[in-house]
N, C-alpha and C. Protein backbone atom coordinates (compact mmCIF):
# COMPACT_ATOMS: atom_id res chain seq x y z
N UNK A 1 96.77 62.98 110.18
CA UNK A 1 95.87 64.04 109.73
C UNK A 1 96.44 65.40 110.12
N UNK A 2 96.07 66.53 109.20
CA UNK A 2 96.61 67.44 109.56
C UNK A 2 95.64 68.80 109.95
N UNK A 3 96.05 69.37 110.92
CA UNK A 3 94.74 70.54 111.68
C UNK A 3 95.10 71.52 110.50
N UNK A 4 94.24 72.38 110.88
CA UNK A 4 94.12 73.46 109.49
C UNK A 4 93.66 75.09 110.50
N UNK A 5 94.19 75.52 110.66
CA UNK A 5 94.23 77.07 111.38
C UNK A 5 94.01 78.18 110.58
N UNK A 6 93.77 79.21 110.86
CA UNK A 6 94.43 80.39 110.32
C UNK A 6 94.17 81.90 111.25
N UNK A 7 94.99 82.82 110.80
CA UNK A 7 94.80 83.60 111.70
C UNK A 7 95.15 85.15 110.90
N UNK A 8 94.99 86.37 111.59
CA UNK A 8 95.84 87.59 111.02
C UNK A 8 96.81 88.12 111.70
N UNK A 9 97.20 89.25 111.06
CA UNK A 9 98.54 89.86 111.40
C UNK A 9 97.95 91.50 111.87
N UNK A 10 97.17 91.68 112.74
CA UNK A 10 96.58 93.08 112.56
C UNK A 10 97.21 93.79 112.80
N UNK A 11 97.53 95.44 111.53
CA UNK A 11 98.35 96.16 112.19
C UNK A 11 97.07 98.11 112.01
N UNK A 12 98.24 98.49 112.81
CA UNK A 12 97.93 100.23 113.14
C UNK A 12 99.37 100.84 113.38
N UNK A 13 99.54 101.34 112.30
CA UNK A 13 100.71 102.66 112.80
C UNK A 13 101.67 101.85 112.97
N UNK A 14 102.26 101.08 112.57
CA UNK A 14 103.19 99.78 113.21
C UNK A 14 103.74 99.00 114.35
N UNK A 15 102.22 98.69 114.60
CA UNK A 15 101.94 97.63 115.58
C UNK A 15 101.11 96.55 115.15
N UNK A 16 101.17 95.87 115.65
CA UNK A 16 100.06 94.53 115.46
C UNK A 16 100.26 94.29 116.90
N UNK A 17 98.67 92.99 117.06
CA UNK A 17 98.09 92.68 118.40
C UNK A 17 99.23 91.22 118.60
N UNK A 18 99.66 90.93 119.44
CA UNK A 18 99.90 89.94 119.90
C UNK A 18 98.85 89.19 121.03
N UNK A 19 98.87 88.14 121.32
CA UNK A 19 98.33 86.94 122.60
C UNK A 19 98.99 86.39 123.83
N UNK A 20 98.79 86.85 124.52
CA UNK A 20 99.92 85.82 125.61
C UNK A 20 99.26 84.68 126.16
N UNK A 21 99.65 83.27 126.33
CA UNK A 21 99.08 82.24 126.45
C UNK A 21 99.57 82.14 127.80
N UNK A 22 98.43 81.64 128.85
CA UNK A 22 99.20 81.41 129.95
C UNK A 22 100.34 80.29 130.26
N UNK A 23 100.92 79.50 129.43
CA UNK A 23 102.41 79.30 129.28
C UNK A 23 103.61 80.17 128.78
N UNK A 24 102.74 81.85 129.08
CA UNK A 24 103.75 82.25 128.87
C UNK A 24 104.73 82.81 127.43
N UNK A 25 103.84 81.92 126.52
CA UNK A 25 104.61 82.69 124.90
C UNK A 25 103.85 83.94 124.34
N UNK A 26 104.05 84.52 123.61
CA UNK A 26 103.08 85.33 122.66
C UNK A 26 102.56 84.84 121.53
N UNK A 27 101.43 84.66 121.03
CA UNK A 27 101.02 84.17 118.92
C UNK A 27 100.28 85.59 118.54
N UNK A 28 100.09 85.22 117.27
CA UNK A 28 99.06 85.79 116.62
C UNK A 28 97.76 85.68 116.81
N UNK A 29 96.67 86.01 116.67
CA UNK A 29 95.23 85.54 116.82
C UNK A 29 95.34 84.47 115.73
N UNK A 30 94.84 83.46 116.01
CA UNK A 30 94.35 82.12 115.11
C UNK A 30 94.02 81.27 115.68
N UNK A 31 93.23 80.55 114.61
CA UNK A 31 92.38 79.85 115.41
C UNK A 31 91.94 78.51 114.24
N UNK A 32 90.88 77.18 114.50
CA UNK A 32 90.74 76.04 113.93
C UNK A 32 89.53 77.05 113.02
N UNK A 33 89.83 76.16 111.45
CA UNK A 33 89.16 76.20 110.34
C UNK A 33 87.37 75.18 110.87
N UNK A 34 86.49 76.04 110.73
CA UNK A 34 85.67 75.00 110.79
C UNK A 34 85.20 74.59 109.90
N UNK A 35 84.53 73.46 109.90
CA UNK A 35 83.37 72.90 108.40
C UNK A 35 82.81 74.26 107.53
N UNK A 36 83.23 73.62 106.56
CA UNK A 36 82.43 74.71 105.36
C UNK A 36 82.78 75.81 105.97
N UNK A 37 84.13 76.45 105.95
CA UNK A 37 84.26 78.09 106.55
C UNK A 37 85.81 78.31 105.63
N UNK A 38 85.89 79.29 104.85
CA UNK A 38 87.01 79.33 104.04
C UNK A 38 88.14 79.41 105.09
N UNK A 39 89.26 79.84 104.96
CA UNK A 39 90.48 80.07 105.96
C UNK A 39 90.44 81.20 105.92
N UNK A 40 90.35 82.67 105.00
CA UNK A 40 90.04 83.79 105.80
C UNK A 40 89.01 83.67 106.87
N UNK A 41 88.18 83.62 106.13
CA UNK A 41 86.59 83.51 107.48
C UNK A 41 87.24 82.94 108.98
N UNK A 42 87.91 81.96 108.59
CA UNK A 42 88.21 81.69 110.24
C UNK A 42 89.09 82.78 110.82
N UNK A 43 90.16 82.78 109.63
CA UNK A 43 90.91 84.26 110.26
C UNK A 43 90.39 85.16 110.91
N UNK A 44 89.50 85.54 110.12
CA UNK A 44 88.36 86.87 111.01
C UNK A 44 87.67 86.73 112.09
N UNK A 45 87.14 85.65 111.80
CA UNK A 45 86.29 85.23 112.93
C UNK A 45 86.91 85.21 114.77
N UNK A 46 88.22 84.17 114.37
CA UNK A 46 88.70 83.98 115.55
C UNK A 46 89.70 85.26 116.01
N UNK A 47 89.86 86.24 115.28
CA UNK A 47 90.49 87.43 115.21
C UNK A 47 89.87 88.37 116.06
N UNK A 48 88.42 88.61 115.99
CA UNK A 48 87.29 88.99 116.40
C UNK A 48 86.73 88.23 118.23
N UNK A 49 87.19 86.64 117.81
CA UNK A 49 87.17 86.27 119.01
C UNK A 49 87.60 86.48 120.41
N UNK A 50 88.99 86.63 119.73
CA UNK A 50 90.14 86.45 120.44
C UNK A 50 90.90 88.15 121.00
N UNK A 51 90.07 89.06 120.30
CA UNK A 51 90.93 90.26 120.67
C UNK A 51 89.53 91.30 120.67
N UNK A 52 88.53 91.05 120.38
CA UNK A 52 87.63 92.32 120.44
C UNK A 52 87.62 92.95 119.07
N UNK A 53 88.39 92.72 118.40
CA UNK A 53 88.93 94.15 117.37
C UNK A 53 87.80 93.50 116.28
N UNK A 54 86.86 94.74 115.69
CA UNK A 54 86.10 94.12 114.42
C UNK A 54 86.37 95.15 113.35
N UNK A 55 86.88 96.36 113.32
CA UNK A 55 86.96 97.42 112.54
C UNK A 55 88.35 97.10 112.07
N UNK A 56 88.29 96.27 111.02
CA UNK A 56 89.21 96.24 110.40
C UNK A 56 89.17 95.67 108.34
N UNK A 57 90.31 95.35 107.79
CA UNK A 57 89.99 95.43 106.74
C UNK A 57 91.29 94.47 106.14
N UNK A 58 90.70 93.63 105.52
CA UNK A 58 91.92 92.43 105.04
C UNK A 58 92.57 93.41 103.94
N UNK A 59 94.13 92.97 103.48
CA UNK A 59 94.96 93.62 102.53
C UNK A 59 95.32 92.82 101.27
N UNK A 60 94.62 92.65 100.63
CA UNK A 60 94.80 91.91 99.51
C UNK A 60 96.28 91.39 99.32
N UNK A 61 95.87 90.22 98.46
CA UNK A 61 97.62 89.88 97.94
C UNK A 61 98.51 88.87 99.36
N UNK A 62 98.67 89.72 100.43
CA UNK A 62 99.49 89.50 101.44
C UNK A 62 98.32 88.14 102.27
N UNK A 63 99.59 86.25 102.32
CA UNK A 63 99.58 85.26 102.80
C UNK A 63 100.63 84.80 102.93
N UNK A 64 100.64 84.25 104.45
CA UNK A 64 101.90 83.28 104.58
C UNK A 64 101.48 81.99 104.91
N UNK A 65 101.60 80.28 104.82
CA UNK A 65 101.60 79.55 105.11
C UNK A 65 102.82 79.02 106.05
N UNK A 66 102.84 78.23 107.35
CA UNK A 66 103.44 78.13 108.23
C UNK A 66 102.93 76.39 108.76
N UNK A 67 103.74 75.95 108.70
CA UNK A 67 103.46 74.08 108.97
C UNK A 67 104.71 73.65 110.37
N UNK A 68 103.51 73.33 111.52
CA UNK A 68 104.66 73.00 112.31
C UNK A 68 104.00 71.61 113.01
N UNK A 69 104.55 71.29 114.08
CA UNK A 69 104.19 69.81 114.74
C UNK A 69 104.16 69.87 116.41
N UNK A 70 103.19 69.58 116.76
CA UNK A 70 103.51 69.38 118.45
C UNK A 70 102.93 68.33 119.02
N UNK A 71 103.03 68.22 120.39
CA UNK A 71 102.22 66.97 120.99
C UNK A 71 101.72 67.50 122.12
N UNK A 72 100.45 66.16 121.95
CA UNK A 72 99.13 66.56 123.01
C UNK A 72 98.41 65.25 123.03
N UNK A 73 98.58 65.04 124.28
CA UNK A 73 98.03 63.63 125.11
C UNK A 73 98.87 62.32 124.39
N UNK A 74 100.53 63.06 124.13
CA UNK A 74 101.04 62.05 123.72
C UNK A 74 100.74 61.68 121.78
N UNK A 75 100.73 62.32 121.55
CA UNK A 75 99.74 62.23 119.87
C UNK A 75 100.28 63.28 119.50
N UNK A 76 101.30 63.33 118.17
CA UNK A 76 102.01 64.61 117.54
C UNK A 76 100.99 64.95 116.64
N UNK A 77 100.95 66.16 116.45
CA UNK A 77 99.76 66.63 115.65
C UNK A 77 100.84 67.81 115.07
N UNK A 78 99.98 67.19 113.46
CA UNK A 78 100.47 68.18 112.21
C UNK A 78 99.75 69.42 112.30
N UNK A 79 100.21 70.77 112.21
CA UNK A 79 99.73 72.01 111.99
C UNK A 79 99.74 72.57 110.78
N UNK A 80 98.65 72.98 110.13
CA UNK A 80 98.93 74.03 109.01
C UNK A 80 98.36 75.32 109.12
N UNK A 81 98.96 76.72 108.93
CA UNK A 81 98.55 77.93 109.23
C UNK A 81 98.33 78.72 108.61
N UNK A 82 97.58 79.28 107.96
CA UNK A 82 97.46 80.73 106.95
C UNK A 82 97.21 81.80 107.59
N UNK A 83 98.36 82.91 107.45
CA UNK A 83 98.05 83.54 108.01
C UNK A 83 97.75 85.30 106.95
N UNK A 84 96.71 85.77 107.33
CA UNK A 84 96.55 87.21 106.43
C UNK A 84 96.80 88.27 107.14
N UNK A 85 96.72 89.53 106.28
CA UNK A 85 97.01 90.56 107.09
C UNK A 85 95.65 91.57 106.86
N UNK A 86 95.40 92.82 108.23
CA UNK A 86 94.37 93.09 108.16
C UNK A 86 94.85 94.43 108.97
N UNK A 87 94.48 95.52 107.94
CA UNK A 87 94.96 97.01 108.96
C UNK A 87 93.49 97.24 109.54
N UNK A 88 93.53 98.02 110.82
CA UNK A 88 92.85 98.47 111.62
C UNK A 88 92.38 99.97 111.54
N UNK A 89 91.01 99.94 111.14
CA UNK A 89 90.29 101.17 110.45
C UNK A 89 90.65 102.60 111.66
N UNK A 90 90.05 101.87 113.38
CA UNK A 90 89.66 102.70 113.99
C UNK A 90 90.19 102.12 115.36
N UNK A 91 90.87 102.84 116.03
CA UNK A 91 92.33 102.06 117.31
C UNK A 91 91.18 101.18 118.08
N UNK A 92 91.59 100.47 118.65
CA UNK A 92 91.10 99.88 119.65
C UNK A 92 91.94 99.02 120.42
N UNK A 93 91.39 99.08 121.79
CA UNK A 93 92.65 98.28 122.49
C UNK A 93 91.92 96.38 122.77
N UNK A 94 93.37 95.82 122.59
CA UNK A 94 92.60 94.09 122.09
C UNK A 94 92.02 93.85 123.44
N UNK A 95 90.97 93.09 123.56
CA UNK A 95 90.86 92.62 125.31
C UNK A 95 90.88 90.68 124.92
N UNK A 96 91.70 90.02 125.89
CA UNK A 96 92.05 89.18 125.41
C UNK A 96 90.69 87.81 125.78
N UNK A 97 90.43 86.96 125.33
CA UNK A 97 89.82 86.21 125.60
C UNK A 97 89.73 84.99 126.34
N UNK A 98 89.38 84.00 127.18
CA UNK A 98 89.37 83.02 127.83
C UNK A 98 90.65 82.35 127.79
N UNK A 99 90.81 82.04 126.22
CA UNK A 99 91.79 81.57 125.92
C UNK A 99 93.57 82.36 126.04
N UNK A 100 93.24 83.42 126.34
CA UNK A 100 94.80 84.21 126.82
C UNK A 100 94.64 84.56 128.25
N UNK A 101 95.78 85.57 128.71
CA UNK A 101 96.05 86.16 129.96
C UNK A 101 96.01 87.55 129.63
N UNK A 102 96.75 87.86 128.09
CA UNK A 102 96.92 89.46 127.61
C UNK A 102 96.75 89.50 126.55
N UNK A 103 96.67 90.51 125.80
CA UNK A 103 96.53 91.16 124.40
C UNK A 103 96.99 92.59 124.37
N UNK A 104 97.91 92.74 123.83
CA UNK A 104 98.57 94.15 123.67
C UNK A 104 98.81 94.92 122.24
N UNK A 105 98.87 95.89 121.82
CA UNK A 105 99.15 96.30 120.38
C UNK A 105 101.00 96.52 120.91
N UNK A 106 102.12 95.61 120.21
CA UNK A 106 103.44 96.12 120.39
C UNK A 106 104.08 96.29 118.89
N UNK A 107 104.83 97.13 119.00
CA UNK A 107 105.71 97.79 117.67
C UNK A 107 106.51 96.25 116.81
N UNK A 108 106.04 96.37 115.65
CA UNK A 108 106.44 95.11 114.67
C UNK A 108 107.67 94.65 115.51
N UNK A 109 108.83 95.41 115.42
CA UNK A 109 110.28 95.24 115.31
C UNK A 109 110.75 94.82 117.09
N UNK A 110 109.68 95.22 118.44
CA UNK A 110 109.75 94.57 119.36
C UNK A 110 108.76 93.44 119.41
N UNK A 111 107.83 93.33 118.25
CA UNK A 111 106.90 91.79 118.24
C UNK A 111 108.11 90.81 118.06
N UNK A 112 108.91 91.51 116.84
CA UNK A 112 109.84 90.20 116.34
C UNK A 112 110.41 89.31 117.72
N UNK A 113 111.63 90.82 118.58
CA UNK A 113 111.93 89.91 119.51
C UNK A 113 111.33 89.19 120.68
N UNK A 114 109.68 89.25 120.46
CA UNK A 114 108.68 89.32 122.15
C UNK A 114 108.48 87.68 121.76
N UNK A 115 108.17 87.11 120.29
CA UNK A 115 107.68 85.82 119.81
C UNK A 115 108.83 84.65 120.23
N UNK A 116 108.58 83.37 120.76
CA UNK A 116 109.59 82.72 120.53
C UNK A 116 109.43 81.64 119.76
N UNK A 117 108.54 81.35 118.81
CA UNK A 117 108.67 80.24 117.81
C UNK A 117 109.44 80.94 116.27
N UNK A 118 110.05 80.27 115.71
CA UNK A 118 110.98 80.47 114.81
C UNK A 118 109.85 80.75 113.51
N UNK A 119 108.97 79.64 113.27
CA UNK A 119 107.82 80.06 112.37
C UNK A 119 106.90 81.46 112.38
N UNK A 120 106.88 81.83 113.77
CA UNK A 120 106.10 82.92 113.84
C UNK A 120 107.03 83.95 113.70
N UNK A 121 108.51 84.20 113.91
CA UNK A 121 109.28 85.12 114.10
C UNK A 121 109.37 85.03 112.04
N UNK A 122 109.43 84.36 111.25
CA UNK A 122 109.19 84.06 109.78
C UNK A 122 108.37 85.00 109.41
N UNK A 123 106.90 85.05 110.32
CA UNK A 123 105.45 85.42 109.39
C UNK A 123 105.75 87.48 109.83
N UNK A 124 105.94 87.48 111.11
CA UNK A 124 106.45 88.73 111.53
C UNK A 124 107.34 89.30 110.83
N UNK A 125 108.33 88.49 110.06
CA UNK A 125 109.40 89.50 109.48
C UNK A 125 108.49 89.58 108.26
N UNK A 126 108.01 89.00 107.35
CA UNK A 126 107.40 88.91 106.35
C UNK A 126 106.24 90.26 106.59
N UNK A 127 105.67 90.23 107.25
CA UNK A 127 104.87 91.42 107.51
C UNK A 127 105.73 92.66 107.68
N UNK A 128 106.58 92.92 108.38
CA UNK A 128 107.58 94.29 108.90
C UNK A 128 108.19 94.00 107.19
N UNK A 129 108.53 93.73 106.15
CA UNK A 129 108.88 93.85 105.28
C UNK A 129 107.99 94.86 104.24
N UNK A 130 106.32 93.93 104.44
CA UNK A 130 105.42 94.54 103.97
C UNK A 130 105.16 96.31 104.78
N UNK A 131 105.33 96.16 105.91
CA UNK A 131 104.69 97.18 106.44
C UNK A 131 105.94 98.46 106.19
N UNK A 132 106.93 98.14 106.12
CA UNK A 132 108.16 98.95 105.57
C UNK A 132 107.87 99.31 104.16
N UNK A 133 107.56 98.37 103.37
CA UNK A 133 107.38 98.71 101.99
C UNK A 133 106.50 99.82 101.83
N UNK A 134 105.14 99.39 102.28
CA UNK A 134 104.06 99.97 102.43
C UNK A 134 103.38 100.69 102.72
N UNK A 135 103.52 100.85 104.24
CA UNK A 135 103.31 101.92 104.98
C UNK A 135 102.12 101.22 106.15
C-alpha cells in the first residue's frame, strides 16, 4: 500500500520555510492525506500545522509529485508526495511544531544545499526555477 502526503513550498522574497526534524535533516511542511480531504487541503492544512504561517495563497499551475520508500518497524513503506507552491501575503516567522526542533525562512539557493534527500533537492530546484522565472 502506498501513503499519500502532500505538502507546500512557501515562499517570500526568495525564501521558503524549511523543518528540521530532530534527526537532524531539513523537509518541507507535509503531511498524511486524510479521508475525504483533497491533497491541496492537506497541503494547507498541515502547512498551517506545522509552521504557524496562514496568510498565504496557493499559485496556480505549479505541482510536483515525488515517490520514495523507507522503513519503519521493519515494514518498507511506499511514499507518494504532492507538493504545491504557496507565496506568503504578510512575513511571518514559522514557529515549528511538536513534530520539529526548528523552522526557519532560508534563501531558495542555500535551501538547495541545507536538504539532504535527492527527491527534495528535485522539488527545490523545480521551485528556484519557478521563482527565477517569476519573481
Amino acid at each position: 500500500m502506498k501513503e499519500k502526503s502532500a505538502g507546500l513550498v512557501l515562499i517570500y522574497d526568495r525564501k521558503i520555510v524549511l523543518l528540521k526534524r530532530s534527526k537532524g535533516y531539513w523537509e518541507l511542511p507535509k503531511g498524511h492525506i486524510e479521508q475525504g480531504e483533497t491533497a491541496i487541503g492537506a497541503a494547507i492544512r498541515e502547512t498551517i500545522e506545522e509552521t504557524g504561517i496562514k496568510d498565504f495563497e496557493i499559485i496556480p499551475g505549479w505541482k510536483i509529485k515525488i515517490n520514495y520508500s523507507y522503513w519503519f518497524k521493519r515494514k518498507k513503506i511506499e511514499k507518494e508526495v504532492e507538493f504545491y507552491m504557496a507565496r506568503v501575503k504578510t512575513f511571518q516567522e514559522p514557529k515549528p511544531s511538536s513534530e520539529h526542533i526548528d523552522a526557519r525562512w532560508i534563501d531558495i539557493d542555500q535551501a538547495l544545499r541545507t536538504v539532504s534527500f535527492t527527491d527534495l533537492k528535485e522539488v527545490l530546484q523545480r521551485a528556484k526555477e519557478f521563482i527565477d522565472k517569476n519573481g
